[in-house]
C-alpha atoms as a PDB file:
ATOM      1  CA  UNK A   1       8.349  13.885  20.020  1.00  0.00           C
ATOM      2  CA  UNK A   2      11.864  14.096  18.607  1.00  0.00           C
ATOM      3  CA  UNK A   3      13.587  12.018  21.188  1.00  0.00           C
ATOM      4  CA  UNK A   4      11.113   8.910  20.465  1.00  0.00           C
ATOM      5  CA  UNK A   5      11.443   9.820  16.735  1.00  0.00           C
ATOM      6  CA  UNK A   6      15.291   9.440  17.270  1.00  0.00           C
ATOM      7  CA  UNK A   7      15.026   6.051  19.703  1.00  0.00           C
ATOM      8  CA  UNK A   8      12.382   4.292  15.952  1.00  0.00           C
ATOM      9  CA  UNK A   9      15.233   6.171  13.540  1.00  0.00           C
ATOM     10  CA  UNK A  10      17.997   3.956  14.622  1.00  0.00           C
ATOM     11  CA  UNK A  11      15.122   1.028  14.808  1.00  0.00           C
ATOM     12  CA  UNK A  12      14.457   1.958  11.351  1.00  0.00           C
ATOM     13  CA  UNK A  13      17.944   1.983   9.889  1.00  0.00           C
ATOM     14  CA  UNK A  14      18.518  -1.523  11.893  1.00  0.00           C
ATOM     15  CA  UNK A  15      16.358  -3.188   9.947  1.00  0.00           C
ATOM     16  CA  UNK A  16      16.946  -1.790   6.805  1.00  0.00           C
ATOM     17  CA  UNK A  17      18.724  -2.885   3.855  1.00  0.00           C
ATOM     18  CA  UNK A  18      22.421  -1.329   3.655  1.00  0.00           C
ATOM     19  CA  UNK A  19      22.556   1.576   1.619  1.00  0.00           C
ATOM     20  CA  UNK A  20      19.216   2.687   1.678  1.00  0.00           C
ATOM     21  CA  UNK A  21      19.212   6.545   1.880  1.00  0.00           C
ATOM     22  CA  UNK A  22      18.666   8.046   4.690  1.00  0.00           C
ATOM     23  CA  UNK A  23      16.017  10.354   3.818  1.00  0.00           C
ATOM     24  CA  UNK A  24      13.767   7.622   2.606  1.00  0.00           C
ATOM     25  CA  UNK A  25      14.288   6.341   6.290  1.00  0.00           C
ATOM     26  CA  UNK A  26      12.971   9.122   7.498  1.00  0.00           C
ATOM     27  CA  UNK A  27      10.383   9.338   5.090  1.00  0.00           C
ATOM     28  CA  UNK A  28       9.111   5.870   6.770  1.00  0.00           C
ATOM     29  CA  UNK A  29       9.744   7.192  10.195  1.00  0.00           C
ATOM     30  CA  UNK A  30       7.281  10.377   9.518  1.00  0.00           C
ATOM     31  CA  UNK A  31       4.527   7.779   7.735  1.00  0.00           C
ATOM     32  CA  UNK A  32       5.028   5.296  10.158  1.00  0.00           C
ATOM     33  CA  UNK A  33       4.498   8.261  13.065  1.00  0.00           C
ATOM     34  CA  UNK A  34       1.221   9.272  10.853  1.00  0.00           C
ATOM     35  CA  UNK A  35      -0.565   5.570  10.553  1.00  0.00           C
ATOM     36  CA  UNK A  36       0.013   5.054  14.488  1.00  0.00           C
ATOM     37  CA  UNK A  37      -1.846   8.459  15.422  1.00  0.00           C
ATOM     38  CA  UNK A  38       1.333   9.989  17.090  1.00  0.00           C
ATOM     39  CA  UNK A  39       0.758  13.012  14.205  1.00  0.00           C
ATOM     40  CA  UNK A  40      -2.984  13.706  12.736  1.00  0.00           C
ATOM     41  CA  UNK A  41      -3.983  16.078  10.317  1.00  0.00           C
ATOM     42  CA  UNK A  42      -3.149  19.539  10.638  1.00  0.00           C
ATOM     43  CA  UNK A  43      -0.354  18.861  12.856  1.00  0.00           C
ATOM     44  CA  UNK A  44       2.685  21.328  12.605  1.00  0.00           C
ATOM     45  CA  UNK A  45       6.092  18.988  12.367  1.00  0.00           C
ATOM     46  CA  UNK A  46       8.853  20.377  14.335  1.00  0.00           C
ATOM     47  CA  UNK A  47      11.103  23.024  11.963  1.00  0.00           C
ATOM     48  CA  UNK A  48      13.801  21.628   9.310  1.00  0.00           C
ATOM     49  CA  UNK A  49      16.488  22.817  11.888  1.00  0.00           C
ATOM     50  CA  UNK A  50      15.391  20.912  15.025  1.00  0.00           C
ATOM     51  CA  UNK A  51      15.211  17.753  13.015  1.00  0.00           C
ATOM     52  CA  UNK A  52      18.935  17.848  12.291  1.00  0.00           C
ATOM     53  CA  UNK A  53      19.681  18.878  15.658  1.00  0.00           C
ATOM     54  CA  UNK A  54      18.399  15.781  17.218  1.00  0.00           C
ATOM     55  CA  UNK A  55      17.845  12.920  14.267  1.00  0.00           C
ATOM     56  CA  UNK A  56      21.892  11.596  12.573  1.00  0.00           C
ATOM     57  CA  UNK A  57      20.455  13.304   9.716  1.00  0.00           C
ATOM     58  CA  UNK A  58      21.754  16.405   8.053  1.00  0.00           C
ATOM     59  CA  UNK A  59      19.559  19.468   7.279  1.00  0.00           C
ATOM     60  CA  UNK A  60      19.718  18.397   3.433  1.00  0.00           C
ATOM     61  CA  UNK A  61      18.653  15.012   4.043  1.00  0.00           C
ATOM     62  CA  UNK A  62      15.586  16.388   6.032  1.00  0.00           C
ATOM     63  CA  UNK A  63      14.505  18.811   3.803  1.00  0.00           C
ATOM     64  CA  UNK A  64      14.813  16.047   0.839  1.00  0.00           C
ATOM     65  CA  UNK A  65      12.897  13.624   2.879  1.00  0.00           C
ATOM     66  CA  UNK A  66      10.190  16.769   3.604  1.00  0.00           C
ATOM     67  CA  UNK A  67       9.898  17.605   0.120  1.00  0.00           C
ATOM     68  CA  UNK A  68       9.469  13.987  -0.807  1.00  0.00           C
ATOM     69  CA  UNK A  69       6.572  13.422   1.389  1.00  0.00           C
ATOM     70  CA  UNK A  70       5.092  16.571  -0.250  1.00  0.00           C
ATOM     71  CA  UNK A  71       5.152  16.114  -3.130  1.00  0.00           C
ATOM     72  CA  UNK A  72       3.004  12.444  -2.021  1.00  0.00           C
ATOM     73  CA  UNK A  73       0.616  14.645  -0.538  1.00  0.00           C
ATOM     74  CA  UNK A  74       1.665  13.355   3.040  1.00  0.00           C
ATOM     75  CA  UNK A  75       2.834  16.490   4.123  1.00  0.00           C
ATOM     76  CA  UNK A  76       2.007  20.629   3.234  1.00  0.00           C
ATOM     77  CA  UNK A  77       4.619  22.794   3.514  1.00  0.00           C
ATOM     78  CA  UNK A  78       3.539  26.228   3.997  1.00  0.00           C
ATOM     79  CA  UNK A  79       5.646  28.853   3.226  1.00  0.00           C
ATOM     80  CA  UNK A  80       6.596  30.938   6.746  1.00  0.00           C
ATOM     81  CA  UNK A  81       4.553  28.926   8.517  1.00  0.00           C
ATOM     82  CA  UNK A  82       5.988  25.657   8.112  1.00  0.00           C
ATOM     83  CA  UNK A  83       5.048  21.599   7.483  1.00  0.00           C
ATOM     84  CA  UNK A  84       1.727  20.617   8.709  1.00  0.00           C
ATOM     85  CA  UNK A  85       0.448  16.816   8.031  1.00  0.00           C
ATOM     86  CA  UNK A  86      -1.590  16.990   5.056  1.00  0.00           C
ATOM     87  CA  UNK A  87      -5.299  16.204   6.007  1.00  0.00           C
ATOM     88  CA  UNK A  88      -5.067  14.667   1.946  1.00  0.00           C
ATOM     89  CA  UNK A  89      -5.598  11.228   3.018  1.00  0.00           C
ATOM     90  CA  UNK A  90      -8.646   9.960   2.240  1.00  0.00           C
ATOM     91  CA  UNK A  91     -10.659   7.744   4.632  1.00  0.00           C
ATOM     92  CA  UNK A  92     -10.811   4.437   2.665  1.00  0.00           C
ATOM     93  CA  UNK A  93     -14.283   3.468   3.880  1.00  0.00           C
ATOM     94  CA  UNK A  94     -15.381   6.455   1.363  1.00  0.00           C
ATOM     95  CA  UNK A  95     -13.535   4.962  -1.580  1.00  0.00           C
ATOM     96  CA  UNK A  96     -15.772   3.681  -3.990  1.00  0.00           C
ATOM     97  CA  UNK A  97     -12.897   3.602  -6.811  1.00  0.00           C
ATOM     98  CA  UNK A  98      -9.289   2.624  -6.207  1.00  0.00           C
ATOM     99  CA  UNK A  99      -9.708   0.199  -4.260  1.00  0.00           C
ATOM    100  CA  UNK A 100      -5.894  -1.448  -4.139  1.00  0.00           C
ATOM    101  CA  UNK A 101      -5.440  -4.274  -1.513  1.00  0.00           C
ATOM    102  CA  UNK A 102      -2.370  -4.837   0.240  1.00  0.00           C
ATOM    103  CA  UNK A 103      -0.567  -8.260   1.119  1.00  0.00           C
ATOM    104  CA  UNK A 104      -3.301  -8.725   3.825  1.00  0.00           C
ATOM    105  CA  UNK A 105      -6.062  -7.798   1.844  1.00  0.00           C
ATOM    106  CA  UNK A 106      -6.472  -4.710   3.990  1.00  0.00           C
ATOM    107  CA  UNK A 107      -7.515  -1.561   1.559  1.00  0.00           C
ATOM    108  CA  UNK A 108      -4.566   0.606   1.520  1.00  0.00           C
ATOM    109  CA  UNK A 109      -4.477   4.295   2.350  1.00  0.00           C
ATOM    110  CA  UNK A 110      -4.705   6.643  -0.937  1.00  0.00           C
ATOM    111  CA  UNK A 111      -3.986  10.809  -0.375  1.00  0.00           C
ATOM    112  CA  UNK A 112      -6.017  12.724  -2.910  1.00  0.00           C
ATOM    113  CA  UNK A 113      -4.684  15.746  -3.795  1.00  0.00           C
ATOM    114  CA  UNK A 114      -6.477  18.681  -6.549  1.00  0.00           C
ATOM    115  CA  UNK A 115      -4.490  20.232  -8.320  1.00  0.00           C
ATOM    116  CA  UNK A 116      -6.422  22.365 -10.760  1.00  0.00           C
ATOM    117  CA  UNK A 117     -10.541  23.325 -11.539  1.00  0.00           C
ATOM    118  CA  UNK A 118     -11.028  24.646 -14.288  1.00  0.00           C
ATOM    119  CA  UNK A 119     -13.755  25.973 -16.872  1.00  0.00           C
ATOM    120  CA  UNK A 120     -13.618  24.084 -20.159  1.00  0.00           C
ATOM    121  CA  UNK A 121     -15.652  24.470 -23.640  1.00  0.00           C
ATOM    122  CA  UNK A 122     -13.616  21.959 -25.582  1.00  0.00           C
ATOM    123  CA  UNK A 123     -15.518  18.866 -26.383  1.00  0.00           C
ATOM    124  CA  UNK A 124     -13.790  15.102 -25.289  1.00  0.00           C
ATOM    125  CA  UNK A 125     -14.439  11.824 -24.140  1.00  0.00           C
ATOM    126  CA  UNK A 126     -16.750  13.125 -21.611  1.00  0.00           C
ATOM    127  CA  UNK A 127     -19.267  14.873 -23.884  1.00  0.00           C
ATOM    128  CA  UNK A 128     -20.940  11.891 -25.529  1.00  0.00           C
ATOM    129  CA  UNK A 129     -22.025  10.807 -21.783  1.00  0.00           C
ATOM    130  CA  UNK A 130     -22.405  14.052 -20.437  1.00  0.00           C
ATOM    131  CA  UNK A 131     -23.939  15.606 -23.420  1.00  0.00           C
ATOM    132  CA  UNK A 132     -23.599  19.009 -24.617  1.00  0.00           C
ATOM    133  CA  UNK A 133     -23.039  21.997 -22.442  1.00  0.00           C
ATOM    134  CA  UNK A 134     -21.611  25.383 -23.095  1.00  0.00           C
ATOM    135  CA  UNK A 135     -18.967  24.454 -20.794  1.00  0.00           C
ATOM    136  CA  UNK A 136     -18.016  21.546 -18.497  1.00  0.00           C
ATOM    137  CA  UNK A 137     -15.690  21.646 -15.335  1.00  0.00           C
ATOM    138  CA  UNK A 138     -12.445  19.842 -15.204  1.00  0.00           C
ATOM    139  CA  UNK A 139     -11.202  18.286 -11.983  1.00  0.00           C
ATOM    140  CA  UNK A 140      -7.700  17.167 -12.572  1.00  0.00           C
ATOM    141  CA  UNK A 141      -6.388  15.311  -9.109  1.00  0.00           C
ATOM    142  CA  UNK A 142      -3.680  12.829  -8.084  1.00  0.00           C
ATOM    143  CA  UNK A 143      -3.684   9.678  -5.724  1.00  0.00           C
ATOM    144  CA  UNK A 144      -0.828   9.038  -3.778  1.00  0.00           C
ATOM    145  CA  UNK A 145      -1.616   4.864  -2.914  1.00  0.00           C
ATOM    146  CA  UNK A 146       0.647   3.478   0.037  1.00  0.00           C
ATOM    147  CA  UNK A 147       3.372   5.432  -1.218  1.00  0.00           C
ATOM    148  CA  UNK A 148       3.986   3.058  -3.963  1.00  0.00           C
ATOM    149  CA  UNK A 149       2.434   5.000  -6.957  1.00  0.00           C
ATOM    150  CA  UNK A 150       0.584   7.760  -8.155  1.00  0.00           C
ATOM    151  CA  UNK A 151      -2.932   7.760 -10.108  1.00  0.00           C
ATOM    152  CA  UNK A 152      -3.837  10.656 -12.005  1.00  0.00           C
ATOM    153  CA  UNK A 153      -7.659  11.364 -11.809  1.00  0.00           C
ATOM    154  CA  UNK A 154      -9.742  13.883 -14.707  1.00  0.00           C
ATOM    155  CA  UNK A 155     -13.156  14.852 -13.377  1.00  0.00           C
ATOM    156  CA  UNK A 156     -15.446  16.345 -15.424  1.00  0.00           C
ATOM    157  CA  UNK A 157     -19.303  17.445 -14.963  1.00  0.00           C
ATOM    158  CA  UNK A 158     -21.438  19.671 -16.698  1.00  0.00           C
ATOM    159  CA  UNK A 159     -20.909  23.560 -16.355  1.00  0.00           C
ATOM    160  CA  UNK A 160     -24.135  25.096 -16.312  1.00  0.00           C
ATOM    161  CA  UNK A 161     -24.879  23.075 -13.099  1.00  0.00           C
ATOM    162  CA  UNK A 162     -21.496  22.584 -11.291  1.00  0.00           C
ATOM    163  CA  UNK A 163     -20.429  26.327 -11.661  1.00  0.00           C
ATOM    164  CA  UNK A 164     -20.147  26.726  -7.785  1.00  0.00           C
ATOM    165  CA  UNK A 165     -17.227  24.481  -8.345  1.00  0.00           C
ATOM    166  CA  UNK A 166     -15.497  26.621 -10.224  1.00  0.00           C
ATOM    167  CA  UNK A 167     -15.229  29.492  -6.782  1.00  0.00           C
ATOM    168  CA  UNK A 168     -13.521  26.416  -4.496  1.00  0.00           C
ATOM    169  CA  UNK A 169      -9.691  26.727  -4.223  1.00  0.00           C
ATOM    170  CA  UNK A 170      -8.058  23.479  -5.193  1.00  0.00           C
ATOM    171  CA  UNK A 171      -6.528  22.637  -1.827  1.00  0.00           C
ATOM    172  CA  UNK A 172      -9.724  22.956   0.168  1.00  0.00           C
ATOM    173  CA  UNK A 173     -10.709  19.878  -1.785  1.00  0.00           C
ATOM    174  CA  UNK A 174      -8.004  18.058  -0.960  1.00  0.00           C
ATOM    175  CA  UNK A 175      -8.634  14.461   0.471  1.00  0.00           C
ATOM    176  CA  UNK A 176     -12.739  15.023  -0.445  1.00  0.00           C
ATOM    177  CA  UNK A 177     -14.444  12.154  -2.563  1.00  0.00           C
ATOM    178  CA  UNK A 178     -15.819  14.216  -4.927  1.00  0.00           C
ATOM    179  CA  UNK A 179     -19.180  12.496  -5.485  1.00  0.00           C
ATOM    180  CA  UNK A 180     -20.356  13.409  -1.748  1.00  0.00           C
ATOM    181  CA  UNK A 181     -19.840  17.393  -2.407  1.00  0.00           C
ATOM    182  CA  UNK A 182     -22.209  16.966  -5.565  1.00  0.00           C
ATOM    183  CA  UNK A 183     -24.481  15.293  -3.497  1.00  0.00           C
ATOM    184  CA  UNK A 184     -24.735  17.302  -0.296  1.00  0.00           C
ATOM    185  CA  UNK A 185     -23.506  20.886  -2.169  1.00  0.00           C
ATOM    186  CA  UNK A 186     -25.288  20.539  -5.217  1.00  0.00           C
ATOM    187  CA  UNK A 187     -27.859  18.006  -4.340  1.00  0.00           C
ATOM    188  CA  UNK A 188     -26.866  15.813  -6.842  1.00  0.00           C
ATOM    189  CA  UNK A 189     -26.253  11.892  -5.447  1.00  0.00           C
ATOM    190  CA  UNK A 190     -24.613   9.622  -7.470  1.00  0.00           C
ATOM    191  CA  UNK A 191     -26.977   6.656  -6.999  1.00  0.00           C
ATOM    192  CA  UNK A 192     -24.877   3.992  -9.611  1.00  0.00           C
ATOM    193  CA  UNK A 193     -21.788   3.907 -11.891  1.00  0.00           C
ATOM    194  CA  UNK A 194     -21.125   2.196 -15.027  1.00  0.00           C
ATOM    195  CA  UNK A 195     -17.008   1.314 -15.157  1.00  0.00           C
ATOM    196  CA  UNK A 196     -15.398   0.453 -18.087  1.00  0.00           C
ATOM    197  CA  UNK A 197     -11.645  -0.687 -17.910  1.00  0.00           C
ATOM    198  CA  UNK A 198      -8.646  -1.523 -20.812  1.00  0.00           C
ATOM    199  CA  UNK A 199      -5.359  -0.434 -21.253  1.00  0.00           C
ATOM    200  CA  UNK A 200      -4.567   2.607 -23.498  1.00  0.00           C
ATOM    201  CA  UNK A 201      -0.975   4.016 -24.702  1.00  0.00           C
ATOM    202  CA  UNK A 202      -0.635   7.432 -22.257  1.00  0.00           C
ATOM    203  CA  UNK A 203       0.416  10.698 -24.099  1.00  0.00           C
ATOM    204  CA  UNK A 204       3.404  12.485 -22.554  1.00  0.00           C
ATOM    205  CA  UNK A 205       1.559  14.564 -19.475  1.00  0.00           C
ATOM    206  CA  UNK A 206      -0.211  11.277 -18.419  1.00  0.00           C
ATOM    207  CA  UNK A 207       3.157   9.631 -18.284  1.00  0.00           C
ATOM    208  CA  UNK A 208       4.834  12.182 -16.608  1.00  0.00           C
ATOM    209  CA  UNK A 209       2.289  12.501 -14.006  1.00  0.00           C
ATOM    210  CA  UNK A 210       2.136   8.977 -13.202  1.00  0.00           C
ATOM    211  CA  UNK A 211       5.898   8.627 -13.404  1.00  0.00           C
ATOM    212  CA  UNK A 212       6.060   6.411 -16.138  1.00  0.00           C
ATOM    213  CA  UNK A 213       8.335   6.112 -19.870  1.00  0.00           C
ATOM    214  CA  UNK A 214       7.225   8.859 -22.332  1.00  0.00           C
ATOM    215  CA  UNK A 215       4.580   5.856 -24.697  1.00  0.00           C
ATOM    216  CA  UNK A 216       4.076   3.595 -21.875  1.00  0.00           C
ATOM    217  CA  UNK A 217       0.791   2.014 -21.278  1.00  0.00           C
ATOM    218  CA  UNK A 218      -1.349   2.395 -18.631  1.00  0.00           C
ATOM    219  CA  UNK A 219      -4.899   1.159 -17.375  1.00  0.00           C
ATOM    220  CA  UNK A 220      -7.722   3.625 -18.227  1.00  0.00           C
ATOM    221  CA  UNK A 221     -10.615   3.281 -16.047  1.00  0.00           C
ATOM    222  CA  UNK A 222     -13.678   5.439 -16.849  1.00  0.00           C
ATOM    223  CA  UNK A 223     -16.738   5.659 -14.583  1.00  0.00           C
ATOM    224  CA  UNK A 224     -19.769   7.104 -15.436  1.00  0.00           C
ATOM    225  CA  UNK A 225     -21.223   8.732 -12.563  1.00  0.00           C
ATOM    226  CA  UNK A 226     -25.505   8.237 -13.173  1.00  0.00           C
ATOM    227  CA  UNK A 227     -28.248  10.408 -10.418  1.00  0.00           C
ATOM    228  CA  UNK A 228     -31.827  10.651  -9.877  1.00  0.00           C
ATOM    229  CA  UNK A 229     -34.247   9.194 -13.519  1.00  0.00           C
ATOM    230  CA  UNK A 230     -30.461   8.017 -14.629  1.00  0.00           C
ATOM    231  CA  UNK A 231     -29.447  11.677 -15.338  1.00  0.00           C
ATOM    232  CA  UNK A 232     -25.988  11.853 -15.848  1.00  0.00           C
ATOM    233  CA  UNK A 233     -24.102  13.295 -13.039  1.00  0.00           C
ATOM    234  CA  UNK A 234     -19.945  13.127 -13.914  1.00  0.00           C
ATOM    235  CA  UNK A 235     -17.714  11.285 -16.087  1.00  0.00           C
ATOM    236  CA  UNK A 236     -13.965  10.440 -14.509  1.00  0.00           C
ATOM    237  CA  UNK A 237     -11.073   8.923 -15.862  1.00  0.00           C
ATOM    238  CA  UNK A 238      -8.319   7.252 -13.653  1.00  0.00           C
ATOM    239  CA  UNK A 239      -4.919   7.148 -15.627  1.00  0.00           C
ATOM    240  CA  UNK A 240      -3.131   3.800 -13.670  1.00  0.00           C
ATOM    241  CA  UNK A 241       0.346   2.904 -14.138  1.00  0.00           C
ATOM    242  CA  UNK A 242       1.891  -0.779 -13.774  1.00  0.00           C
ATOM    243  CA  UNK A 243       1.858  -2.355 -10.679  1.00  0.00           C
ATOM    244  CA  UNK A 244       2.125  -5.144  -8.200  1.00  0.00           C
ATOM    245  CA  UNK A 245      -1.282  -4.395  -6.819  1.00  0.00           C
ATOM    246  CA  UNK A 246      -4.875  -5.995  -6.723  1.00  0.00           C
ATOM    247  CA  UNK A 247      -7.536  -3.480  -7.486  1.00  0.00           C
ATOM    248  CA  UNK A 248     -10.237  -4.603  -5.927  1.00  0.00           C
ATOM    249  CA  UNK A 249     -14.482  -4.389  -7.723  1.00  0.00           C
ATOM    250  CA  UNK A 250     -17.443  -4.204  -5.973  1.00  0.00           C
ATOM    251  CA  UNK A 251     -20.552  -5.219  -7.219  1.00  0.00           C
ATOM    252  CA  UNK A 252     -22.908  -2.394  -5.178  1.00  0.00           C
ATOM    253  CA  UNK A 253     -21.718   0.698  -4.112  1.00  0.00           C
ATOM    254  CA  UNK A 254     -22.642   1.793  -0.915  1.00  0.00           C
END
């Protein structure tokens, strides 16, 4: 695995702009070795140590490229055990939201990664759909798309009937479109959605998140998740920072 990983490194830095660094080139060469099927989920990488020993890289530059693709949700790095390929991308066929189209129209890949659940009594923007409840349960998640930018997702259903969601470590949902475990957990499909879309001013931990100014703008979608006799099932909100992308709408869901 290394020596054809070292053969597409010097490929990689070929074609590459001068003074790009090199642990973003090996960030491509690990994402690149993920979209052809060489590594699948679960897959342990080789350790920080043999990377430097075969790759022109140094061990700082491969743990900085590691830790990059970590944090993106590409990777898991498990302490003593080591970096496994994150099984946090989400198969795009199973998107029904974020959508984003690449230069050949092709849906590009998104990792989905939770990061906390947790029990709620506050009311918010979710209430008025959702009605009242003694408690809700808050799904907050990020979206890794292409690489290029992150999306920071708030998932919220009612309490009383979710509360099962409440005993899942975050990480096992990792990669899972949410609306499928109501369905098949819970019994509760989502059988259509009601979107509504502007752009809102982002308070500080939406902008930090989404790695964006502190008062910057972003695109607020909120879907309204409806199930069986139009009962309301979830409401989510998908904080979306500037650019280059087309977000593509569908006028059924699947």
């Amino acid at each position: 695995m290394l020596d054809r990983m070292l053969e597409t490194y010097e490929e990689v830095h070929a074609r590459q702009r001068r003074g790009m660094p090199k642990y973003l080139r090996l960030c491509e060469l690990l994402e690149g070795e993920i979209a052809a099927g060489r590594l699948a989920p679960g897959d342990k990488l080789p350790s920080e140590a043999d990377f430097a020993d075969v790759l022109p890289a140094s061990l700082g530059t491969v743990q900085k490229a590691l830790g990059t693709l970590a944090e993106r949700g590409v990777l898991v790095r498990k302490h003593g055990k080591g970096t496994f390929v994150s099984s946090s991308r989400i198969d795009t066929h199973s998107l029904w939201h974020l959508r984003f189209l690449g230069d050949d129209d092709q849906l590009l890949p998104v990792w989905l990664r939770v990061h906390t659940i947790k029990r709620i009594e506050r009311q918010g923007s979710w209430s008025e759909f959702l009605g009242p409840h003694p408690f809700y349960v808050h799904i907050q998640r990020s979206m890794n798309v292409n690489n290029e930018f992150t999306v920071l997702g708030e998932f919220v259903v009612p309490g009383p009937r979710f509360r099962g969601l409440l005993d899942i470590p975050p990480e096992q949902l990792d990669g899972t479109p949410l609306r499928g475990l109501l369905s098949e957990r819970f019994g509760a499909p989502t059988l259509h959605v009601e979107e509504r879309i502007g752009f809102e001013p982002a308070n500080d931990t939406v902008c930090a998140a989404i790695g964006v100014q502190p008062g910057s703008v972003a695109l607020l979608c909120h879907v309204l998740g409806y199930g069986v006799g139009d009962t309301p099932v979830y409401s989510q909100i998908y904080h979306i920072p500037p650019n280059r992308r087309r977000l593509e709408v569908r006028e059924r869901m699947p």
